[in-house]
N, C-alpha and C. Protein backbone atom coordinates (compact mmCIF):
# COMPACT_ATOMS: atom_id res chain seq x y z
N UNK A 1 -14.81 -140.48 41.77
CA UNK A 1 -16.18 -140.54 42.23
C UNK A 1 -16.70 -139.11 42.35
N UNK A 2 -17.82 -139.03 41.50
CA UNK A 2 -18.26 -137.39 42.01
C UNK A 2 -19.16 -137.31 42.82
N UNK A 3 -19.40 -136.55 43.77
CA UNK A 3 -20.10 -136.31 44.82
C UNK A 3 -20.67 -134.54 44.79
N UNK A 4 -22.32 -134.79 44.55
CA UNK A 4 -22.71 -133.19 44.83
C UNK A 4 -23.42 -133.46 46.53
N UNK A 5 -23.25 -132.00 46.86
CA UNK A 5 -23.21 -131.97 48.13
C UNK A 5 -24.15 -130.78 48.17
N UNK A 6 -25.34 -130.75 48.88
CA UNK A 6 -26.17 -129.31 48.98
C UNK A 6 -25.77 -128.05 49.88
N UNK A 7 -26.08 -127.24 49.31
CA UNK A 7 -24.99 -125.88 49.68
C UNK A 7 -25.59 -125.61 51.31
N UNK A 8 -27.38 -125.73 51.39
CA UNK A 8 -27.94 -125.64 53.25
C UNK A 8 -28.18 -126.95 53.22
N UNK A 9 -27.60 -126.53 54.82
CA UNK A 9 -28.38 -127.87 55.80
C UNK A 9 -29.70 -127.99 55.68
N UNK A 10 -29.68 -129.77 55.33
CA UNK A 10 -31.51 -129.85 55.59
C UNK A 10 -31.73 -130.14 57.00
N UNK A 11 -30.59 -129.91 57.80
CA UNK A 11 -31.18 -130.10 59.37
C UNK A 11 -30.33 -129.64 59.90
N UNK A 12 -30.70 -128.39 60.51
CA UNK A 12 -29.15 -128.08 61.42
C UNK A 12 -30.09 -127.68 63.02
N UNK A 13 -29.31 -127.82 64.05
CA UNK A 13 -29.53 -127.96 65.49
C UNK A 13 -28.50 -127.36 66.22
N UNK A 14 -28.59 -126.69 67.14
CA UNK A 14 -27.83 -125.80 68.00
C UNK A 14 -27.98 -126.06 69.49
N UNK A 15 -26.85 -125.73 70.07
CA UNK A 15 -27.09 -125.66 72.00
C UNK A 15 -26.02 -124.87 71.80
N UNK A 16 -26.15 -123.64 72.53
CA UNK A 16 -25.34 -122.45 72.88
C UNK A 16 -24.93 -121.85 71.41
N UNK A 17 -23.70 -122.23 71.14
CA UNK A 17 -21.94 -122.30 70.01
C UNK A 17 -21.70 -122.94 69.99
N UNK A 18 -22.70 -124.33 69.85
CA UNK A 18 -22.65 -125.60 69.21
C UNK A 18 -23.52 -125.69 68.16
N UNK A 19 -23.16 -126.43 67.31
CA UNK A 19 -23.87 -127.22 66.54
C UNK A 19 -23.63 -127.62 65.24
N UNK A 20 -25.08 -128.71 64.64
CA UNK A 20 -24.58 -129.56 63.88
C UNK A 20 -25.29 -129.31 62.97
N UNK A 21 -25.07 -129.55 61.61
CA UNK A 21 -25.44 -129.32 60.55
C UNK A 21 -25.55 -131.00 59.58
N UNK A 22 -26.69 -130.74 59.06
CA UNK A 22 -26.85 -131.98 58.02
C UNK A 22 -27.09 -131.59 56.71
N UNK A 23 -26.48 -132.29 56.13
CA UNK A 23 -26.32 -131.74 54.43
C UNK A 23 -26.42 -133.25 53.76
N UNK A 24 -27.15 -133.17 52.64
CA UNK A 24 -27.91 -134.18 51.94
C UNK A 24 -26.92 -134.13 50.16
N UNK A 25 -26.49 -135.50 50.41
CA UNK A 25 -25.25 -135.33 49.05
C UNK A 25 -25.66 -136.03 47.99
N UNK A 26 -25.18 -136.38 46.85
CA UNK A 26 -25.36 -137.44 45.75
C UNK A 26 -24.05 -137.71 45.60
N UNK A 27 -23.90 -139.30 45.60
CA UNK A 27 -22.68 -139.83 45.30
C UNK A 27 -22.99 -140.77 44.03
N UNK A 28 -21.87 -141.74 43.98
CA UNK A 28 -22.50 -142.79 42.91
C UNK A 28 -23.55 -144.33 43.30
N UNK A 29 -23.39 -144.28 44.54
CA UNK A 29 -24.83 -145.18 45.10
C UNK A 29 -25.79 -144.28 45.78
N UNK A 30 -26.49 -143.25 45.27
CA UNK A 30 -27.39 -142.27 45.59
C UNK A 30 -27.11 -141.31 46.32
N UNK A 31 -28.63 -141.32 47.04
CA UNK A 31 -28.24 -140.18 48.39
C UNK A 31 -27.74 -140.78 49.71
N UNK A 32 -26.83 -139.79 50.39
CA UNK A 32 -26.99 -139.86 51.52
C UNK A 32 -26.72 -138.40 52.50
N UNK A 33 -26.95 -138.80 53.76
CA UNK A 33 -26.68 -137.59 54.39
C UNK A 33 -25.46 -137.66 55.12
N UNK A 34 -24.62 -136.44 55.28
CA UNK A 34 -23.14 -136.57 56.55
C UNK A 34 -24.10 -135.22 57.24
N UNK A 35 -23.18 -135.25 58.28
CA UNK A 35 -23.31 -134.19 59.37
C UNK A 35 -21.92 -133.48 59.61
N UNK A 36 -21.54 -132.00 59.93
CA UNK A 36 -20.50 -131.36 60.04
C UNK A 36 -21.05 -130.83 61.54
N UNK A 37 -19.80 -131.04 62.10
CA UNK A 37 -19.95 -130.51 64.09
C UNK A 37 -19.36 -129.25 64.07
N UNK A 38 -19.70 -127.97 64.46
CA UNK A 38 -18.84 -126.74 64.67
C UNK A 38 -19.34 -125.79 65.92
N UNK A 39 -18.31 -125.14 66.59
CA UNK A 39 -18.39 -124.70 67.55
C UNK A 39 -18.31 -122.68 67.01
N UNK A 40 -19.45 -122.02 67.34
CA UNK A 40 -19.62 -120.50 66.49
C UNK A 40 -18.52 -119.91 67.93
N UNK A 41 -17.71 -118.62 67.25
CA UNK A 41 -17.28 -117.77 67.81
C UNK A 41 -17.15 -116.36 67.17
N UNK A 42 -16.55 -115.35 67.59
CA UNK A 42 -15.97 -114.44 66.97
C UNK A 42 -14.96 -113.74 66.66
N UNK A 43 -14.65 -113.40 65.45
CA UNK A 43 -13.64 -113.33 65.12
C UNK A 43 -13.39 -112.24 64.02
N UNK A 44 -12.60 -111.00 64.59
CA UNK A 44 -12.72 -109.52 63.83
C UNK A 44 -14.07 -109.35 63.88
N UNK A 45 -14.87 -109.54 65.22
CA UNK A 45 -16.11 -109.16 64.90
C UNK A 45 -17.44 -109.74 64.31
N UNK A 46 -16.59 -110.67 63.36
CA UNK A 46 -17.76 -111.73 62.73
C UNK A 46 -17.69 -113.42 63.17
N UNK A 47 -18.63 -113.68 63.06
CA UNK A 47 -19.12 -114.75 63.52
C UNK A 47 -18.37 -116.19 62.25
N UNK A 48 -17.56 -117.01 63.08
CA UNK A 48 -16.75 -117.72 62.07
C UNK A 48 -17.17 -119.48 63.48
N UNK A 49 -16.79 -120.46 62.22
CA UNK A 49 -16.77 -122.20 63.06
C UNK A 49 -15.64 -122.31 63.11
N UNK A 50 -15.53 -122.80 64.43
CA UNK A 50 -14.41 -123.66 64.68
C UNK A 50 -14.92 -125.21 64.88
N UNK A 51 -13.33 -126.08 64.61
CA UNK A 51 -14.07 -127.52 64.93
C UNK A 51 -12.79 -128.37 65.97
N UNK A 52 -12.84 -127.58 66.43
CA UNK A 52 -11.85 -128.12 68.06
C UNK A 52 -12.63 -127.69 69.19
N UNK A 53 -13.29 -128.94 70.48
CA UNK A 53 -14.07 -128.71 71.23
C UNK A 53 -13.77 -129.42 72.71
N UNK A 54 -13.67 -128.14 73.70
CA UNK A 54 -13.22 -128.55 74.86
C UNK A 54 -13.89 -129.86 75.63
N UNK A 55 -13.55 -130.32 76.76
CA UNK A 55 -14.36 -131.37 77.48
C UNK A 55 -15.24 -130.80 78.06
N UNK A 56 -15.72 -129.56 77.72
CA UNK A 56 -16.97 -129.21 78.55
C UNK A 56 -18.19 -129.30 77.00
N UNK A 57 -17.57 -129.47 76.11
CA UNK A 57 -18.18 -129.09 74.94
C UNK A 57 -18.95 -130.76 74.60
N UNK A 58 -18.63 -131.66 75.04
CA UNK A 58 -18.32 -133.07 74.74
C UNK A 58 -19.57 -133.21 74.90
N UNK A 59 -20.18 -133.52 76.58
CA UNK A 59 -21.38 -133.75 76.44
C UNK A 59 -22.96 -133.47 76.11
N UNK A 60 -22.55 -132.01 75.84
CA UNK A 60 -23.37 -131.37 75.07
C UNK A 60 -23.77 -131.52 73.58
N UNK A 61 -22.35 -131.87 73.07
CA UNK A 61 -22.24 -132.30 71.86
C UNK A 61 -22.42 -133.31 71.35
N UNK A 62 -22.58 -134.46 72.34
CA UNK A 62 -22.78 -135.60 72.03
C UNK A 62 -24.89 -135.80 72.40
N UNK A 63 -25.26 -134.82 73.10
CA UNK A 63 -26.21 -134.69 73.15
C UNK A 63 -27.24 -134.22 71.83
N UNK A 64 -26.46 -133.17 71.02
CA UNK A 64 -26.83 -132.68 69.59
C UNK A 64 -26.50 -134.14 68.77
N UNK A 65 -25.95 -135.11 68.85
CA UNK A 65 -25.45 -135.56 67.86
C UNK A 65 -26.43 -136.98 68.34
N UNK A 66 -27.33 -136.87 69.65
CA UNK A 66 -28.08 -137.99 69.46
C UNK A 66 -29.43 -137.56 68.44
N UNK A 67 -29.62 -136.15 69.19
CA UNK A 67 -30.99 -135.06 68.64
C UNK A 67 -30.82 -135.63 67.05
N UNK A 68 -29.71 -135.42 66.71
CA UNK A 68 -29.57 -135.25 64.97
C UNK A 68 -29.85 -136.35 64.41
N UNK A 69 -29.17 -137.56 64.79
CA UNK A 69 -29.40 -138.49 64.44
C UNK A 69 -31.09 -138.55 64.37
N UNK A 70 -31.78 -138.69 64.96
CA UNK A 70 -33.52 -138.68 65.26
C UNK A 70 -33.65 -138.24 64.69
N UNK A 71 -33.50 -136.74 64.18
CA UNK A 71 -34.11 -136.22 63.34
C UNK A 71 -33.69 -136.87 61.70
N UNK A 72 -32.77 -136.98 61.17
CA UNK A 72 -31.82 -137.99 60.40
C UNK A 72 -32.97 -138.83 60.04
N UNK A 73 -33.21 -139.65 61.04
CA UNK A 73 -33.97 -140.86 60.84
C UNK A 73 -35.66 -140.44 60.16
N UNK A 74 -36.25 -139.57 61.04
CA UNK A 74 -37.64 -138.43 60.54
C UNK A 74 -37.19 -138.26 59.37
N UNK A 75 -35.97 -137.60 59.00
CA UNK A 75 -36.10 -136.89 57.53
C UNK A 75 -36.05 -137.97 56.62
N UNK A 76 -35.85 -139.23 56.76
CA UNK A 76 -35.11 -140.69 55.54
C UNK A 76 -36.23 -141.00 55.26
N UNK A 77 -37.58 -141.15 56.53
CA UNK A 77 -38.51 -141.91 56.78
C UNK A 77 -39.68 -140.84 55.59
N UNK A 78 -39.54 -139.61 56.05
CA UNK A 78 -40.14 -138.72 55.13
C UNK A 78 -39.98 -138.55 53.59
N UNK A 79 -38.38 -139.02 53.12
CA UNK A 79 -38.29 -138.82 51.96
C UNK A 79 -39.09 -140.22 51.21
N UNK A 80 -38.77 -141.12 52.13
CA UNK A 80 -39.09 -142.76 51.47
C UNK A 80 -40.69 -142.50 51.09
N UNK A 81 -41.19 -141.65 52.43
CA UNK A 81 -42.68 -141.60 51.58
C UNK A 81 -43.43 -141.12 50.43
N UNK A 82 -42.49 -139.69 50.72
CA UNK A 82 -42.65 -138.99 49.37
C UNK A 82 -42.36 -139.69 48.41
N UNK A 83 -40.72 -140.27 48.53
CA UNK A 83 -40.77 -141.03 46.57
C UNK A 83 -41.71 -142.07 46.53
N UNK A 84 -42.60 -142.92 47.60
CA UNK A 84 -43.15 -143.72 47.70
C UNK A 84 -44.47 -143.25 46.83
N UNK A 85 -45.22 -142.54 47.67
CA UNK A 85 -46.55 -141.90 47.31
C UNK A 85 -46.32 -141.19 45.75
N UNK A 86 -45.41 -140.71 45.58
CA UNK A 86 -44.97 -139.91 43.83
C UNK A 86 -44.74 -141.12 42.93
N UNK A 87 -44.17 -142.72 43.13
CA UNK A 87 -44.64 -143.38 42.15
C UNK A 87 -45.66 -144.25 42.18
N UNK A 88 -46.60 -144.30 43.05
CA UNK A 88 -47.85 -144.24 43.05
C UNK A 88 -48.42 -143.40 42.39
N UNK A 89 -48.72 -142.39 42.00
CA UNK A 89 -49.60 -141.34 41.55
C UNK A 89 -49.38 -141.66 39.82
N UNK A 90 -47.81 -141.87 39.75
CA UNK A 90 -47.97 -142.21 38.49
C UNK A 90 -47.21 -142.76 37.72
């Protein structure tokens, strides 16, 4: 199965050195979107994700991951219109 996957997030959301990222793929039944969870730190100085997150990290994180979803839903609702209104036109 090949799967392209877009290189930026079409939605990414933050709280602190949290956050979530949404990336918009093509598989073989179209599009869809996943989400990747990562926690920013540093490391030699530069800024690197980790994806192991304490219990203080949880409800915060689960707070980004309602945000995302919503937005998720805005962005599906937006694309449907666009392809909607584009085969209309012609």
């Amino acid at each position: 199965m090949k799967q392209i996957s877009s290189t930026h997030p079409v939605i990414s959301l933050r709280d602190g050195a949290l956050k979530i990222s949404v990336f918009e793929n093509e598989g073989e039944n179209g599009t869809y979107l996943s989400a990747t969870f990562a926690k920013t730190y540093t490391k030699n100085g530069k800024p690197a994700d980790g994806h192991l997150f304490s219990r203080h990290d949880l409800l915060p994180l689960s707070e980004l991951a309602r945000r995302a979803y919503m937005k998720i839903n805005h962005y599906r609702e937006l694309k449907k219109e666009t392809t909607t209104n584009l085969s209309h036109e012609g």
